[in-house]
PDB file of N, CA and C in Angstrom:
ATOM      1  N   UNK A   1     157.675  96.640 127.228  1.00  0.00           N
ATOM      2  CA  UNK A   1     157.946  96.543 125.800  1.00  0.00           C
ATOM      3  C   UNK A   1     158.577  95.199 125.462  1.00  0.00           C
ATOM      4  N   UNK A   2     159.470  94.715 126.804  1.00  0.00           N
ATOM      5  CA  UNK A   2     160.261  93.491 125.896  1.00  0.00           C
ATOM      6  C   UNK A   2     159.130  92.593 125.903  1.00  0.00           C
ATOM      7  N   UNK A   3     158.000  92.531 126.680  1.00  0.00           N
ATOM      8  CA  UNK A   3     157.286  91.291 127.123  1.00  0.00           C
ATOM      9  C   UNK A   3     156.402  90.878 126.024  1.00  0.00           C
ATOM     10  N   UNK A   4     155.692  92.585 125.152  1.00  0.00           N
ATOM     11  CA  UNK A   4     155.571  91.950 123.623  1.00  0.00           C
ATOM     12  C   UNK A   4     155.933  91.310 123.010  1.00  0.00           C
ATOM     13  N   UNK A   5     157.810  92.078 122.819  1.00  0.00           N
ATOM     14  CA  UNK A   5     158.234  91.220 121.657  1.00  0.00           C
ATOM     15  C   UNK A   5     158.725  89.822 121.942  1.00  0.00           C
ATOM     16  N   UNK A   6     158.656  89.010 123.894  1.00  0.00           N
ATOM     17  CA  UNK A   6     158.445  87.847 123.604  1.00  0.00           C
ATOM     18  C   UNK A   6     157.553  87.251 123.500  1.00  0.00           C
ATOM     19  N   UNK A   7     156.520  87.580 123.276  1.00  0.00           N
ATOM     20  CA  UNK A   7     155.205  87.241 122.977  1.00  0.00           C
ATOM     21  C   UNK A   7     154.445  86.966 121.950  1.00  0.00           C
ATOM     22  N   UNK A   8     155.419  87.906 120.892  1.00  0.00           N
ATOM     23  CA  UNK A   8     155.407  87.963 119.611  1.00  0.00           C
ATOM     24  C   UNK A   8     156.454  86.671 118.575  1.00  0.00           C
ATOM     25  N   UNK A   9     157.790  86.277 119.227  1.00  0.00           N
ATOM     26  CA  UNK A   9     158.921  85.944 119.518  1.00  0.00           C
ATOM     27  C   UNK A   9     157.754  84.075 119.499  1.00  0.00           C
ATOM     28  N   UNK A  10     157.559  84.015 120.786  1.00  0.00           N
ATOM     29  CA  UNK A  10     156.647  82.677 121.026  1.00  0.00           C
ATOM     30  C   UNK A  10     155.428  82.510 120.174  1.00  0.00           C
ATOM     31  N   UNK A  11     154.810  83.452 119.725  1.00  0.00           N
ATOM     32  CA  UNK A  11     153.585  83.344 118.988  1.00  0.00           C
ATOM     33  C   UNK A  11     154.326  82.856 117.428  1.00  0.00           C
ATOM     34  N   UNK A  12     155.305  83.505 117.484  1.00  0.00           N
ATOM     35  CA  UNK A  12     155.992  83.087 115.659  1.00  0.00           C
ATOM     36  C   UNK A  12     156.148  81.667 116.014  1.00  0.00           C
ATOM     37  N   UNK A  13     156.977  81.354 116.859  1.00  0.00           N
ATOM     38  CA  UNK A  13     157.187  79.803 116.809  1.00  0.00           C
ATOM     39  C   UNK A  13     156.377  78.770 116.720  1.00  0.00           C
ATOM     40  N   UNK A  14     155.090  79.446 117.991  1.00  0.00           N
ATOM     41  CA  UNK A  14     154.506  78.091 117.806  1.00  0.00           C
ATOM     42  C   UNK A  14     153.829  78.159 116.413  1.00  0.00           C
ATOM     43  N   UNK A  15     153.875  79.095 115.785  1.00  0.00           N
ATOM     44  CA  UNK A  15     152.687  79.095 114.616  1.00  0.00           C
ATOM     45  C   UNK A  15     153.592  78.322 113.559  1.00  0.00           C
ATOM     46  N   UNK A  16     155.116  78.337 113.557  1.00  0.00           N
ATOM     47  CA  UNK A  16     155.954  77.304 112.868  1.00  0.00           C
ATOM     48  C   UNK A  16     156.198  76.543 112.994  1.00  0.00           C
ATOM     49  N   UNK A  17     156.053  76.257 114.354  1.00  0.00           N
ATOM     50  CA  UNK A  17     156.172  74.521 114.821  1.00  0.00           C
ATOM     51  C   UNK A  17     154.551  73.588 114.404  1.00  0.00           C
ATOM     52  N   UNK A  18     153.592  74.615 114.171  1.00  0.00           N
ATOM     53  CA  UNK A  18     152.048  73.822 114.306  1.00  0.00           C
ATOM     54  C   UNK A  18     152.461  73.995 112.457  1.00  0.00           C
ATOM     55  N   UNK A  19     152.883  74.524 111.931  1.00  0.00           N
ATOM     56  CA  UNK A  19     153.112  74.372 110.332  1.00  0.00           C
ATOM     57  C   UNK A  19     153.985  73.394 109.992  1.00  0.00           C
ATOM     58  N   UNK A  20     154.912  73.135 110.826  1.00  0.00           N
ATOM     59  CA  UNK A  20     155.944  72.030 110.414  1.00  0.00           C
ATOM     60  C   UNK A  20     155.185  70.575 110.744  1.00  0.00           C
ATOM     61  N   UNK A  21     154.371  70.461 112.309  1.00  0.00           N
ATOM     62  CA  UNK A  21     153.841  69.360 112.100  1.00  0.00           C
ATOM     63  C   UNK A  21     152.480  69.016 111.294  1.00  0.00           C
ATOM     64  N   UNK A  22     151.995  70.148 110.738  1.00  0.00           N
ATOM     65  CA  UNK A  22     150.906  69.824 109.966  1.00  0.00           C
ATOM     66  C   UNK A  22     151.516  69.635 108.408  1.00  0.00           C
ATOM     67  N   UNK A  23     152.357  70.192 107.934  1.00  0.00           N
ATOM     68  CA  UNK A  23     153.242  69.422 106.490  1.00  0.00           C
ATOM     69  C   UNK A  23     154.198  67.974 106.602  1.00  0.00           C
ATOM     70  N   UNK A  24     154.550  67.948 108.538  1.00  0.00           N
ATOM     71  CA  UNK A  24     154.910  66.447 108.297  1.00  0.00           C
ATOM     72  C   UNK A  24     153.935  65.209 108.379  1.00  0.00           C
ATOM     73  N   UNK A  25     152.696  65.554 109.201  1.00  0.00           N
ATOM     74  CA  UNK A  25     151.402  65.076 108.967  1.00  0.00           C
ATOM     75  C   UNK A  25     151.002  64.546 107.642  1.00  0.00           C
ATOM     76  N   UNK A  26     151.200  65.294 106.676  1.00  0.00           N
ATOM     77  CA  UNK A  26     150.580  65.402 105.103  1.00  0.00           C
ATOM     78  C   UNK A  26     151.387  64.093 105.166  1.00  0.00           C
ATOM     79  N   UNK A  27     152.884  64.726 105.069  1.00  0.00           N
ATOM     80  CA  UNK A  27     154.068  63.614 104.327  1.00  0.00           C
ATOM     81  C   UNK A  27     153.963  62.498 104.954  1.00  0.00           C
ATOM     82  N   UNK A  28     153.467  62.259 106.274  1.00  0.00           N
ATOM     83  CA  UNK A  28     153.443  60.892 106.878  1.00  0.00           C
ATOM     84  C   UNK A  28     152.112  60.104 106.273  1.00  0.00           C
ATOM     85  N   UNK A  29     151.153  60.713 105.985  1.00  0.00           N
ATOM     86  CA  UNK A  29     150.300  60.167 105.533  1.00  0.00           C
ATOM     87  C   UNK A  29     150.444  59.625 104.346  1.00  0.00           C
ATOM     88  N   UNK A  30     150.460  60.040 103.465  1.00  0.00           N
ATOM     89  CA  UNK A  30     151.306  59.951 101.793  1.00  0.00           C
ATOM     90  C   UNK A  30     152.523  58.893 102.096  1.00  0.00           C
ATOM     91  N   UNK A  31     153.348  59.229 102.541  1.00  0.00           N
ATOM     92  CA  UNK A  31     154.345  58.308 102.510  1.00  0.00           C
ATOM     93  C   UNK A  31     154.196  56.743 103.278  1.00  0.00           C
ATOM     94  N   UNK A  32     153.789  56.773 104.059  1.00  0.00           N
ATOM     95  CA  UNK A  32     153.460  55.666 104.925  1.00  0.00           C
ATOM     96  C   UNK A  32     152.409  54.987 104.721  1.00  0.00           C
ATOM     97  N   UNK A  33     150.752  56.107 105.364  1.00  0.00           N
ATOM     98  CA  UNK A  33     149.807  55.180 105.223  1.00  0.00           C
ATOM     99  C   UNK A  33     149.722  54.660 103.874  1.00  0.00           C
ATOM    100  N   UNK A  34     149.874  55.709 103.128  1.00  0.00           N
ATOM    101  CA  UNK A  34     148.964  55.478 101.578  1.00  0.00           C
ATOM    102  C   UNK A  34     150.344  54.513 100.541  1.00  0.00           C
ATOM    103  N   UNK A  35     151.514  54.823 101.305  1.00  0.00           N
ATOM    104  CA  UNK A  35     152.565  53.547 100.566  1.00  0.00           C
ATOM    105  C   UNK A  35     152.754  52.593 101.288  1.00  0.00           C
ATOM    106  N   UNK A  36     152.877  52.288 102.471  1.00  0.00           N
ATOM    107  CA  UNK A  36     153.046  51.243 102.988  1.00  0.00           C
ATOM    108  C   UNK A  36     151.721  50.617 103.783  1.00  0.00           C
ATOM    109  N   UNK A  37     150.946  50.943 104.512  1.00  0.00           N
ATOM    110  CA  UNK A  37     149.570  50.670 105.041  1.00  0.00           C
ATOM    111  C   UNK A  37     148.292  50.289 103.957  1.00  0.00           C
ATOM    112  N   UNK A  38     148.257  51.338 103.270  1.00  0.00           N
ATOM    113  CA  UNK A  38     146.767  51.064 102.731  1.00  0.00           C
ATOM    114  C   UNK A  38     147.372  50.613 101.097  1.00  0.00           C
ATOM    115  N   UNK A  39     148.498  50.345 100.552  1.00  0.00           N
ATOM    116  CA  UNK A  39     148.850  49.752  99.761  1.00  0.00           C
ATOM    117  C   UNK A  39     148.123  48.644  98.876  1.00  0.00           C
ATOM    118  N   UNK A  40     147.464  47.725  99.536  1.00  0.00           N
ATOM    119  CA  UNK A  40     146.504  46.687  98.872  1.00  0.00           C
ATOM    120  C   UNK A  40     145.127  47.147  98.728  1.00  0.00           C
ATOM    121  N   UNK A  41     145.051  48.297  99.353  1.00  0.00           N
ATOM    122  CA  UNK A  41     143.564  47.929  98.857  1.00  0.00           C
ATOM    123  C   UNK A  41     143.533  49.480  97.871  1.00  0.00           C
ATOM    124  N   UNK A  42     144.691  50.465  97.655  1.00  0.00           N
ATOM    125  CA  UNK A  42     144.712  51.433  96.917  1.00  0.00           C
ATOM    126  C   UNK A  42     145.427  50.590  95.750  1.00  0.00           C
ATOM    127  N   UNK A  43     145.970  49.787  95.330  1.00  0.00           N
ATOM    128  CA  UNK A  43     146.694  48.999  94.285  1.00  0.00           C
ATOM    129  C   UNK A  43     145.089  48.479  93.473  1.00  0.00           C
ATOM    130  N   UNK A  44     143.800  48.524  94.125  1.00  0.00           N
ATOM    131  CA  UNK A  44     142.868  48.000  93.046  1.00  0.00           C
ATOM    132  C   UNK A  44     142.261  49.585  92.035  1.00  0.00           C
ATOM    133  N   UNK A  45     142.905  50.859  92.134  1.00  0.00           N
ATOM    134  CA  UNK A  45     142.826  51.653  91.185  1.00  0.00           C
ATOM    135  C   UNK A  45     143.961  51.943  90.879  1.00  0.00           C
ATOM    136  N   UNK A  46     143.971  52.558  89.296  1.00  0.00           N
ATOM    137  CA  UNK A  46     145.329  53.235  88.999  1.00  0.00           C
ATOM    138  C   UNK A  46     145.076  54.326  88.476  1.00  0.00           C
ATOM    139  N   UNK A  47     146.438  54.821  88.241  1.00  0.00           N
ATOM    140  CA  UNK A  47     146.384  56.508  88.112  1.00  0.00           C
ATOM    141  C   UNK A  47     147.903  56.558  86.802  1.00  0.00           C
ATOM    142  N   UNK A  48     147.827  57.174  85.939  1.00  0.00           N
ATOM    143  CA  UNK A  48     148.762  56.882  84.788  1.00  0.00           C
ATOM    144  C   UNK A  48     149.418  55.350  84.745  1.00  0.00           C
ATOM    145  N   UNK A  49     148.289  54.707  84.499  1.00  0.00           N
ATOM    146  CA  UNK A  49     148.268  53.217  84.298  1.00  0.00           C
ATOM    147  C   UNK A  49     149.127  52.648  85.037  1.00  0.00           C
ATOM    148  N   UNK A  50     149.656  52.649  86.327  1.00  0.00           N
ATOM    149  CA  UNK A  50     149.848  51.936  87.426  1.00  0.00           C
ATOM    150  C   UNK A  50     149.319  52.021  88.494  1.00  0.00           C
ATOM    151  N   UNK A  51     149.291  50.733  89.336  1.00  0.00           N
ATOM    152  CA  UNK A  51     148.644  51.012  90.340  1.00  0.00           C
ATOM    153  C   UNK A  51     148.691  52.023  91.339  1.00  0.00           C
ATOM    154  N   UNK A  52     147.566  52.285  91.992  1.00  0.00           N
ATOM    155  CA  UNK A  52     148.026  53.750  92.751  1.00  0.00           C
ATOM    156  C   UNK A  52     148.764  53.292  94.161  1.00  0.00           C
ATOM    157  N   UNK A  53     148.407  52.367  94.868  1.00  0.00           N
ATOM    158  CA  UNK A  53     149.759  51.848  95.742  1.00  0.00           C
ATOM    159  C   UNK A  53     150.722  51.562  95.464  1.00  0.00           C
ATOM    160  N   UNK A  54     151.211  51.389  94.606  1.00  0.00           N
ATOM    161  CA  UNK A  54     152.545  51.522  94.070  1.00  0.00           C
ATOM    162  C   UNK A  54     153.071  53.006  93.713  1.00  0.00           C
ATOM    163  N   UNK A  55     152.319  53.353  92.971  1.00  0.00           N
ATOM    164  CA  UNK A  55     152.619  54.806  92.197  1.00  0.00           C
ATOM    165  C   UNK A  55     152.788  55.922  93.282  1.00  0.00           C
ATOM    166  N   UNK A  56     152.226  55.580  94.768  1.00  0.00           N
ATOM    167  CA  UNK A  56     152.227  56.106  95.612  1.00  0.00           C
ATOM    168  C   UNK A  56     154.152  56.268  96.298  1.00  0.00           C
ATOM    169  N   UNK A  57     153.665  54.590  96.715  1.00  0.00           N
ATOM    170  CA  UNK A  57     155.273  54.382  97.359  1.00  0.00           C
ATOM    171  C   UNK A  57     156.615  54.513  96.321  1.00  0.00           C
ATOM    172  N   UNK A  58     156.109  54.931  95.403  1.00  0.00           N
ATOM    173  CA  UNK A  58     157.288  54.649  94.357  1.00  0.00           C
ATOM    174  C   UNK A  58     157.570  56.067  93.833  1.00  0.00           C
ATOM    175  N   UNK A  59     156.577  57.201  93.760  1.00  0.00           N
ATOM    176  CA  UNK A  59     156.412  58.529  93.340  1.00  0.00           C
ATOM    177  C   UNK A  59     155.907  59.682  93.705  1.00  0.00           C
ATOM    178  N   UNK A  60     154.875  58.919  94.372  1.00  0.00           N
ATOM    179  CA  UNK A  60     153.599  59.653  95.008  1.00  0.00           C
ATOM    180  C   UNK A  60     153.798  60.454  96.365  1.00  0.00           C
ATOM    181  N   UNK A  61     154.932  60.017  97.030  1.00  0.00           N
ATOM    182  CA  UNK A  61     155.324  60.486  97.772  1.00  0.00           C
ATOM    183  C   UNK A  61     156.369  61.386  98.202  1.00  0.00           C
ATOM    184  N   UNK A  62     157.546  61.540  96.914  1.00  0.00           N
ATOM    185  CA  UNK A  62     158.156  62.431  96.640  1.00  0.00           C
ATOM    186  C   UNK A  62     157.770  63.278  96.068  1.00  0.00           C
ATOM    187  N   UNK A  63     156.767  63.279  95.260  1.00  0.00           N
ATOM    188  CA  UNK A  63     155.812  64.453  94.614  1.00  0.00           C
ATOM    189  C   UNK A  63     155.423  65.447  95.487  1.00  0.00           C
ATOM    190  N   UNK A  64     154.836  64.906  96.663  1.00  0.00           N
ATOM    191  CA  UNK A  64     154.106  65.700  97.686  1.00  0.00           C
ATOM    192  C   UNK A  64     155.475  65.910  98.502  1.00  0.00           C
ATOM    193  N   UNK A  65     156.026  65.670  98.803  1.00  0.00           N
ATOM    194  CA  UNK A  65     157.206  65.899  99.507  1.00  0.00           C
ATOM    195  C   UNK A  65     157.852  67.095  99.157  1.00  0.00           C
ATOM    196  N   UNK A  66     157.988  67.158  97.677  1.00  0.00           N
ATOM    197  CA  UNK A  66     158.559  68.402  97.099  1.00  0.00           C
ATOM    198  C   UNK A  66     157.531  69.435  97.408  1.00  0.00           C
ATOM    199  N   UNK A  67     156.405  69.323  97.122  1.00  0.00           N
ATOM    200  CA  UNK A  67     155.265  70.249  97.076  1.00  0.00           C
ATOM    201  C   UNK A  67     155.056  70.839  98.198  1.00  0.00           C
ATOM    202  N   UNK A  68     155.446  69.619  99.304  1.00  0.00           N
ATOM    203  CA  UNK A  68     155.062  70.451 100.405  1.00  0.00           C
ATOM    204  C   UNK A  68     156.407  71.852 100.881  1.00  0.00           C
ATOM    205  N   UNK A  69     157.620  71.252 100.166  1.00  0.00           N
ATOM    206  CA  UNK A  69     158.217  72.032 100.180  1.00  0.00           C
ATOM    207  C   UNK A  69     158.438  73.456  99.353  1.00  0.00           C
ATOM    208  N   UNK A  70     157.890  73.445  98.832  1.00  0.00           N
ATOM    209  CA  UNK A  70     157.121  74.963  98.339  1.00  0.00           C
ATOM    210  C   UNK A  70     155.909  75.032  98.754  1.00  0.00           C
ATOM    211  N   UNK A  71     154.941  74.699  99.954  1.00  0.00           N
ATOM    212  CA  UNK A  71     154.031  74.978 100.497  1.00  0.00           C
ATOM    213  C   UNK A  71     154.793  75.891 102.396  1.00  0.00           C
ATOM    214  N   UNK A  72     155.697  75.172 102.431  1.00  0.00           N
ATOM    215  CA  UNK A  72     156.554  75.497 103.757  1.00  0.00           C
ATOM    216  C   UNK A  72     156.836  76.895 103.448  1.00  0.00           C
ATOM    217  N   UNK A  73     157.535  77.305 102.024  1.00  0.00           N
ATOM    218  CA  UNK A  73     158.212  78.327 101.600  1.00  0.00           C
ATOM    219  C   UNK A  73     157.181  79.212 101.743  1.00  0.00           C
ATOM    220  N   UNK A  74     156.209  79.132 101.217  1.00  0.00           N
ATOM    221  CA  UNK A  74     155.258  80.306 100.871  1.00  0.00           C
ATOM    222  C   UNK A  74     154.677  80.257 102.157  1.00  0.00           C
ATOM    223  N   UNK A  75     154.019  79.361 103.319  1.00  0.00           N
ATOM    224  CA  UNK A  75     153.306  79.839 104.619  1.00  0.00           C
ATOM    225  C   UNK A  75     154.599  80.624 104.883  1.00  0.00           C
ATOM    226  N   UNK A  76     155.945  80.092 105.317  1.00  0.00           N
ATOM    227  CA  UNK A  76     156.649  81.004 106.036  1.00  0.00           C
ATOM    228  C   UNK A  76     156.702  82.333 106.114  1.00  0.00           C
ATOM    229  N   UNK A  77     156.728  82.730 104.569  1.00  0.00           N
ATOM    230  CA  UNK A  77     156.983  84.066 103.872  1.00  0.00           C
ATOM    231  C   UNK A  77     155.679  84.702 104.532  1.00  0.00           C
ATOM    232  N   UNK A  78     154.851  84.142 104.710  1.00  0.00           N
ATOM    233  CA  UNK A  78     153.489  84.900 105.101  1.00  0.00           C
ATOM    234  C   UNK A  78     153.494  85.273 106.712  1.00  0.00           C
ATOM    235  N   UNK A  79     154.499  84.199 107.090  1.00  0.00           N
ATOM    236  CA  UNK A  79     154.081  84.312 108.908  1.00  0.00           C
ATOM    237  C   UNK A  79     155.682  85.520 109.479  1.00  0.00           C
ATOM    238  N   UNK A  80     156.838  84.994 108.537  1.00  0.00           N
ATOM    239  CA  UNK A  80     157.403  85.915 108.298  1.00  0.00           C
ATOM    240  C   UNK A  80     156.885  87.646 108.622  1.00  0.00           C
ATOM    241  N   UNK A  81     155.911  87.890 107.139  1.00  0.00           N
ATOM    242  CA  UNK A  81     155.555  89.042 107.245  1.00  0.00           C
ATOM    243  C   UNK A  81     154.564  89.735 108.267  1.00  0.00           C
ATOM    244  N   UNK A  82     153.879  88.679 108.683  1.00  0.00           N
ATOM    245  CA  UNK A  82     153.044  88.954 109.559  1.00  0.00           C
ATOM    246  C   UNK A  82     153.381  89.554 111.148  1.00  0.00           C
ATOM    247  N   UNK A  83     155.049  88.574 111.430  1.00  0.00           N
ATOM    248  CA  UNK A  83     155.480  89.204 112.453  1.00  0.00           C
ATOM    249  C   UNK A  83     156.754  89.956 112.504  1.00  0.00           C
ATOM    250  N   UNK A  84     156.615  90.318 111.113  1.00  0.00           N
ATOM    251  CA  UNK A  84     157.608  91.551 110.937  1.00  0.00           C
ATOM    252  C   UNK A  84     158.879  90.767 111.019  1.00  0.00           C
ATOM    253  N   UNK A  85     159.318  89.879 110.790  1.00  0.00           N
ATOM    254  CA  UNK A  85     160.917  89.294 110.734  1.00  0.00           C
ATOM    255  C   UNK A  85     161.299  88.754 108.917  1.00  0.00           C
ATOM    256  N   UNK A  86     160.590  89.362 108.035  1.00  0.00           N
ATOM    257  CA  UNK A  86     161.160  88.996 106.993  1.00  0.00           C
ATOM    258  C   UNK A  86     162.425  89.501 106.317  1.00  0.00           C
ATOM    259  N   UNK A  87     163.215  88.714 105.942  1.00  0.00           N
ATOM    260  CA  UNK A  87     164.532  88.850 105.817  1.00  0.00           C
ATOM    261  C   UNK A  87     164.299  89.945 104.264  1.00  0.00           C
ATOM    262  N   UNK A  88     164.921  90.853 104.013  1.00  0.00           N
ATOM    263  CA  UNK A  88     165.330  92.418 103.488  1.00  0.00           C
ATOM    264  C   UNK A  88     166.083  91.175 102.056  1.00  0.00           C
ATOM    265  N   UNK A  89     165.180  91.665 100.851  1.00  0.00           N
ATOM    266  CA  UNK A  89     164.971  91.202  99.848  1.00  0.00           C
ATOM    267  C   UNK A  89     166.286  92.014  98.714  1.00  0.00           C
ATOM    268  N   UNK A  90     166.797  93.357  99.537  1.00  0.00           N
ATOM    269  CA  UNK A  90     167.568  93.751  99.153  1.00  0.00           C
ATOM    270  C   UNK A  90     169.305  93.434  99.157  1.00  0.00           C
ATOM    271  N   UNK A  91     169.389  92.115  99.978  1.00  0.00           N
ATOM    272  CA  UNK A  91     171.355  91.618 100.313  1.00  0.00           C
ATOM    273  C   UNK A  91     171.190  91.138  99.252  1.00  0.00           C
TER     274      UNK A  91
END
């Protein structure tokens, strides 16, 4: 019986650790490539009349940053329920 629930125990994690690096993935991309890397050649379109390499490193990346942080919230809640450790909505 215990060997399930570490099994279950390891299966939650890695499925939160492969969620944490796939939302810091996003944010590294956004924040870095697309503000600091690909900057010149995304600065020849814009997006609410500034350039989008800028609008990126300057906004664009806290936007998604937040977002992803209500994207974290809601997978959790799901992987949460899935392995039965969601915290009792009733404290």
């Amino acid at each position: 019986m215990g060997s399930k629930m570490d099994n279950d125990k390891q299966a939650y994690w890695r499925a939160n650790l492969w969620l944490m690096l796939m939302l810091l993935a996003v944010w590294f991309f956004v924040s870095f490539v697309c503000g600091i890397l690909a900057i010149d050649y995304l600065n020849q379109f814009r997006f609410f009349g500034y350039k989008l390499g800028f609008w990126f490193s300057q906004q664009g990346s806290i936007y998604v940053f937040v977002i992803l942080i209500f994207v974290y919230v809601w997978k959790m809640n799901r992987l949460d329920k899935q392995y039965g450790v969601r915290e009792d909505d009733d404290v």
